[in-house]
Every structure is written in C-alpha cells, then in structure tokens.
Protein backbone atom coordinates (compact mmCIF):
# COMPACT_ATOMS: atom_id res chain seq x y z
CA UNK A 1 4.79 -7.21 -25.35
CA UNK A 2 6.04 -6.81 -21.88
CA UNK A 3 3.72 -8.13 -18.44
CA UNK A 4 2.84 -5.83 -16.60
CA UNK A 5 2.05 -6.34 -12.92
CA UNK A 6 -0.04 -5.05 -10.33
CA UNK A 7 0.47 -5.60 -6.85
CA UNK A 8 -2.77 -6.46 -4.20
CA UNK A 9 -2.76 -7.20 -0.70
CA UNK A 10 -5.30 -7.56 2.45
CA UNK A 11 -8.88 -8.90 2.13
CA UNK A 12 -9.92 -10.99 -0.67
CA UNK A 13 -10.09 -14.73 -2.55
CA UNK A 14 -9.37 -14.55 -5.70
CA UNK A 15 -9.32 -17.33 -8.43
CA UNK A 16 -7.33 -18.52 -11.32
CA UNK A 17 -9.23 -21.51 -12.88
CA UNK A 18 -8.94 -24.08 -10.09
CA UNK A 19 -6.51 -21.92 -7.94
CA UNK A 20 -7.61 -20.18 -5.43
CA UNK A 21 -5.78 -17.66 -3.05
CA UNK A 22 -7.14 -15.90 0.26
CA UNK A 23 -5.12 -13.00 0.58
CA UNK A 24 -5.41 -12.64 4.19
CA UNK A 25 -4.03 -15.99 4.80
CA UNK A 26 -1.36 -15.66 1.96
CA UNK A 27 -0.53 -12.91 4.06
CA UNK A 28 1.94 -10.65 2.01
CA UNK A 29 1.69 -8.53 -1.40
CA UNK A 30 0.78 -10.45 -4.10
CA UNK A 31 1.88 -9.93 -7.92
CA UNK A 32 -0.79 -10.50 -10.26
CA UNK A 33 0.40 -10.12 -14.06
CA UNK A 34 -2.11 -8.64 -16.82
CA UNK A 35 -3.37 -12.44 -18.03
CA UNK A 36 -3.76 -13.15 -14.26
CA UNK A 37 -6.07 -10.27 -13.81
CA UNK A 38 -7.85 -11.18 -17.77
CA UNK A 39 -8.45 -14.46 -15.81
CA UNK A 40 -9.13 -14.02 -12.45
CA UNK A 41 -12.61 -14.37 -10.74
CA UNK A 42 -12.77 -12.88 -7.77
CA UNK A 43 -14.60 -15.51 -5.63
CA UNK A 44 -15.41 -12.63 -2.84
CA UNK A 45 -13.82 -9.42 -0.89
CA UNK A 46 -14.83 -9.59 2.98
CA UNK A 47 -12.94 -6.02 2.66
CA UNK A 48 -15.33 -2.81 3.64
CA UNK A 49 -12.35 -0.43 2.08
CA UNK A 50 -10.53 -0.45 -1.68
CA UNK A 51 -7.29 1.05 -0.78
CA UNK A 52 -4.84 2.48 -3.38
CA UNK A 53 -1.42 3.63 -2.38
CA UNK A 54 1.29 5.75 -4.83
CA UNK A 55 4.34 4.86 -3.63
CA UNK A 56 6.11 1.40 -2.78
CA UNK A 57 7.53 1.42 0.34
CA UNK A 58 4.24 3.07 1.85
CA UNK A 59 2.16 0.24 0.08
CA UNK A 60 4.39 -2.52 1.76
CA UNK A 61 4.41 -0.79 5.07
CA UNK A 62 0.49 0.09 4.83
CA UNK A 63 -2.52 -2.06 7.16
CA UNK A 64 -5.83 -1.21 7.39
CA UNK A 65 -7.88 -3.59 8.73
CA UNK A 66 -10.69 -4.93 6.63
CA UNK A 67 -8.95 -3.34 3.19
CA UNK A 68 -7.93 -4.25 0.39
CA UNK A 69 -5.31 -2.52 -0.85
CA UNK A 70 -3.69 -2.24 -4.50
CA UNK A 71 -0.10 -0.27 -4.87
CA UNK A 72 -0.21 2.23 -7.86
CA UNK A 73 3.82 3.12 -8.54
CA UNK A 74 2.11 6.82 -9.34
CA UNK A 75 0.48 7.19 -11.99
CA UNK A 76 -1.62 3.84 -13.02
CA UNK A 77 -1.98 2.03 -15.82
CA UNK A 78 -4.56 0.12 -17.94
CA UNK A 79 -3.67 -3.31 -15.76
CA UNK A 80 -4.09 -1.74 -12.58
CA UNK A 81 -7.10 0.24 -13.38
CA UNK A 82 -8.60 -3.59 -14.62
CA UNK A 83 -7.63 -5.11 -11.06
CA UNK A 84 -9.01 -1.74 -8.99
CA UNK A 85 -12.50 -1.85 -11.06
CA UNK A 86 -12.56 -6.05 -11.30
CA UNK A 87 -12.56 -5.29 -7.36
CA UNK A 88 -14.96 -2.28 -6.85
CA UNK A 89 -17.41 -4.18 -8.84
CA UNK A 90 -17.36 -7.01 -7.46
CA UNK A 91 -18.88 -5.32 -3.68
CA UNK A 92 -21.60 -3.29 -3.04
CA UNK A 93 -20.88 -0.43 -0.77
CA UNK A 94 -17.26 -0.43 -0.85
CA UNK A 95 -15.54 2.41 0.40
CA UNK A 96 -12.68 3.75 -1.52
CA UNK A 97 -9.38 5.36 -0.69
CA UNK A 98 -6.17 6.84 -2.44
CA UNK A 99 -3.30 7.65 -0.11
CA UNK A 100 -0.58 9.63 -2.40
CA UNK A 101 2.05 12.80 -1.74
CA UNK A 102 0.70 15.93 -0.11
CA UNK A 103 2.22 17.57 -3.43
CA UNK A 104 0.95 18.63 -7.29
CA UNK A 105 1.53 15.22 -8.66
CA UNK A 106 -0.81 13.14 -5.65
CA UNK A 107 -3.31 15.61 -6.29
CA UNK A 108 -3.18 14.67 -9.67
CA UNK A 109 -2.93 11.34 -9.56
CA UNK A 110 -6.20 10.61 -7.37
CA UNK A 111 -8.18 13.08 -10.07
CA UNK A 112 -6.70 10.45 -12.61
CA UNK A 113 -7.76 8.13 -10.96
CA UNK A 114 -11.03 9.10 -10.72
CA UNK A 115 -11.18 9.95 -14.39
CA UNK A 116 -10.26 6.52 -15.66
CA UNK A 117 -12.33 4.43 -13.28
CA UNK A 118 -15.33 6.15 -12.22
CA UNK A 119 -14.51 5.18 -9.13
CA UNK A 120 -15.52 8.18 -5.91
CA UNK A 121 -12.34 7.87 -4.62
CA UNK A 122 -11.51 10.08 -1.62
CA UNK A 123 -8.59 11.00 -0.14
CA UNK A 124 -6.52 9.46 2.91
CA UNK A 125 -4.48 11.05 4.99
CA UNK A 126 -3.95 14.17 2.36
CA UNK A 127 -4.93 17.23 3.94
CA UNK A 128 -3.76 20.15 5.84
CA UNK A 129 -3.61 17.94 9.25
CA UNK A 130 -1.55 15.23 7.87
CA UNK A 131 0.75 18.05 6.33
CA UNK A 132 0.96 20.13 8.98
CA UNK A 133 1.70 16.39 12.09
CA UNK A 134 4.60 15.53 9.99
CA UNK A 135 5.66 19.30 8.80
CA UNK A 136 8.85 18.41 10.41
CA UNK A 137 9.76 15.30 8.04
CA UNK A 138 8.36 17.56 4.53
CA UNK A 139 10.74 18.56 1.73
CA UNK A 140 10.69 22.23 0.76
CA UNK A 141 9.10 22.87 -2.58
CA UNK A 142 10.82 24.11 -5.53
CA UNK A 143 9.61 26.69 -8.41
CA UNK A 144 8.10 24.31 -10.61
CA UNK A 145 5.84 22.76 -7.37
CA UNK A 146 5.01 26.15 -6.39
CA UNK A 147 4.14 27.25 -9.79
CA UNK A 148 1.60 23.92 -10.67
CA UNK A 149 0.18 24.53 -7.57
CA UNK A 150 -0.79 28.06 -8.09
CA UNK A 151 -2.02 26.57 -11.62
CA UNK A 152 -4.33 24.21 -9.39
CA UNK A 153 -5.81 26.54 -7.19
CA UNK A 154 -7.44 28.15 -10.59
CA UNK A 155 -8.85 24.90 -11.85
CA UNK A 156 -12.01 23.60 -10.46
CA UNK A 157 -10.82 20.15 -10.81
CA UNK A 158 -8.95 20.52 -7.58
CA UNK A 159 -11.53 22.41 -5.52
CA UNK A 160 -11.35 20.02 -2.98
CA UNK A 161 -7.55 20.40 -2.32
CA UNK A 162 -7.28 24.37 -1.85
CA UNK A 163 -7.05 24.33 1.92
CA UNK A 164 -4.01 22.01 1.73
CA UNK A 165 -3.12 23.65 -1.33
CA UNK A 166 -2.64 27.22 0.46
CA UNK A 167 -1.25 25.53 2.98
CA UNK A 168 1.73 23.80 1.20
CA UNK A 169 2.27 27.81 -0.07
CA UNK A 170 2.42 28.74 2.83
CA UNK A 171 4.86 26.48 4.24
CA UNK A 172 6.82 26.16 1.29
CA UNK A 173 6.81 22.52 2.36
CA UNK A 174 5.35 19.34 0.69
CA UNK A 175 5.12 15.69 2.34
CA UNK A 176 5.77 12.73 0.41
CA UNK A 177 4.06 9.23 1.65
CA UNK A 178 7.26 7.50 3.49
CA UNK A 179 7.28 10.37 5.53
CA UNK A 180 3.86 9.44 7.41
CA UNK A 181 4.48 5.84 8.33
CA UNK A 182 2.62 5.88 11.55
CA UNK A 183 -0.42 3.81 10.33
C-alpha cells in the first residue's frame, strides 16, 4: 500500500507522541501522511475557520487569518476526509469553507464533500460576483460543461448554485481557482 498525504497549513498544534508542531510558527504547508493523521492528537486549533481549497497552487498561495486550511487536489479522499473531520471535531463553532472552480466539477466537489463528512460546508468565493470580478481571466466552456451544468440546474442537490449556474450559461465562461489570486 501506497501513503497517502494530506497537506494542512495555518492555525493549529498538533501532536505525534512527544512531537509537537504549531503550525503558525512552522509557518509553511505541512505534509501529514495517513499513519501521521491515525496518530495525531490535535493538542488545540486557535483557528475560527476550517478552510479547504481544490487546487494546489491556490492552496499554497491562500491566507486567511485565523484558518486553518487543508488542500484537497479535487476530489478528496478517505485520508483527507480523516484530517478535515479529526479537525472539525476537535472545535466547537468552527466555521467551514470550500474554495473550488466556478465550474460543474467545484460544484461537485463541495456537495462531496459534504456527503462524506457531514460537515456544513459553505462556499468561498464561488458565486456569480467572484465569476463575474475576474470574467476577464475565465476559460470559455465547452459542450460537455455546458451540458452537466444544464444536468445541475434540474437536480435539487445544487439548488444553491443556480444563480451562478445561469450565469456561467450565460457567459459561456467558467473560472478556475488560480485565476482569483487576490486574497
């Protein structure tokens, strides 16, 4: 069997056995492999926010403060789904956060998300606004986007997303993460 890895950052001390690391003062993204999370206690997260982010070079790039933020790669797995809920339930009141694409697939991947971890995740920065400040840096849809996304606007699943939905029909125009980065 292969590790896998998920990758944390931001506000939190975390411990394996007599190690312990304070990811604010470590400072930078922070691999933890699947027996790292097994093990790890988390000692406490000062964070108010559980960030996820889809995509890499947005997740590097990305500062909130008071966050905590965990990078997806898209769709997530069982290891990163153990670190997200390992955090979430370690807080009370934490507010949580998926940034992904204005497209089909980030809608889809924050229902997922959902799904899998119980978690009331909401979405950041993945509406018609966002879509419509950075219209200038989006990539024109193809068939197959335009197509799932008339799927979506049927299913009740992505109620939510219709007004951004219509929106990226309209424009014929969808806006992936490294597009925005103007935290």
């Amino acid at each position: 069997k292969n590790k896998t890895y998920a990758f944390v950052k931001g506000e939190g001390i975390l411990r394996f056995g007599k190690q312990v690391i304070n990811l604010a003062e470590y400072g930078h993204e922070l691999a933890l492999s699947d027996e790292m999370i097994e093990q790890m206690e988390i000692e406490r997260i000062p964070a108010k926010t559980l960030f996820t982010v889809e995509n890499l070079t947005s997740f590097i790039q990305f500062t909130q403060p008071h966050s905590i933020v965990v990078y997806l790669g898209g769709f997530h797995n069982l290891v990163k789904r153990n670190l997200i809920t390992k955090i979430f339930n370690s807080t009370q009141g934490m507010e949580c956060f998926h940034y992904g694409d204005i497209d089909a697939g980030g809608f889809y991947i924050l229902n997922h998300l959902r799904e899998k971890t119980g978690i009331p995740f909401r979405p950041y920065m993945m509406d018609v606004e966002t879509l419509i400040k950075f219209i200038d840096r989006a990539k024109e849809t193809t068939k197959s986007d335009e197509c799932r996304l008339k799927k979506m606007q049927e299913d009740p699943r992505f109620a939510e997303f219709l007004p951004v939905i219509q929106a990226i029909l309209k424009n014929k125009k969808k806006l992936e993460q490294e597009a925005e980065l103007e935290f």
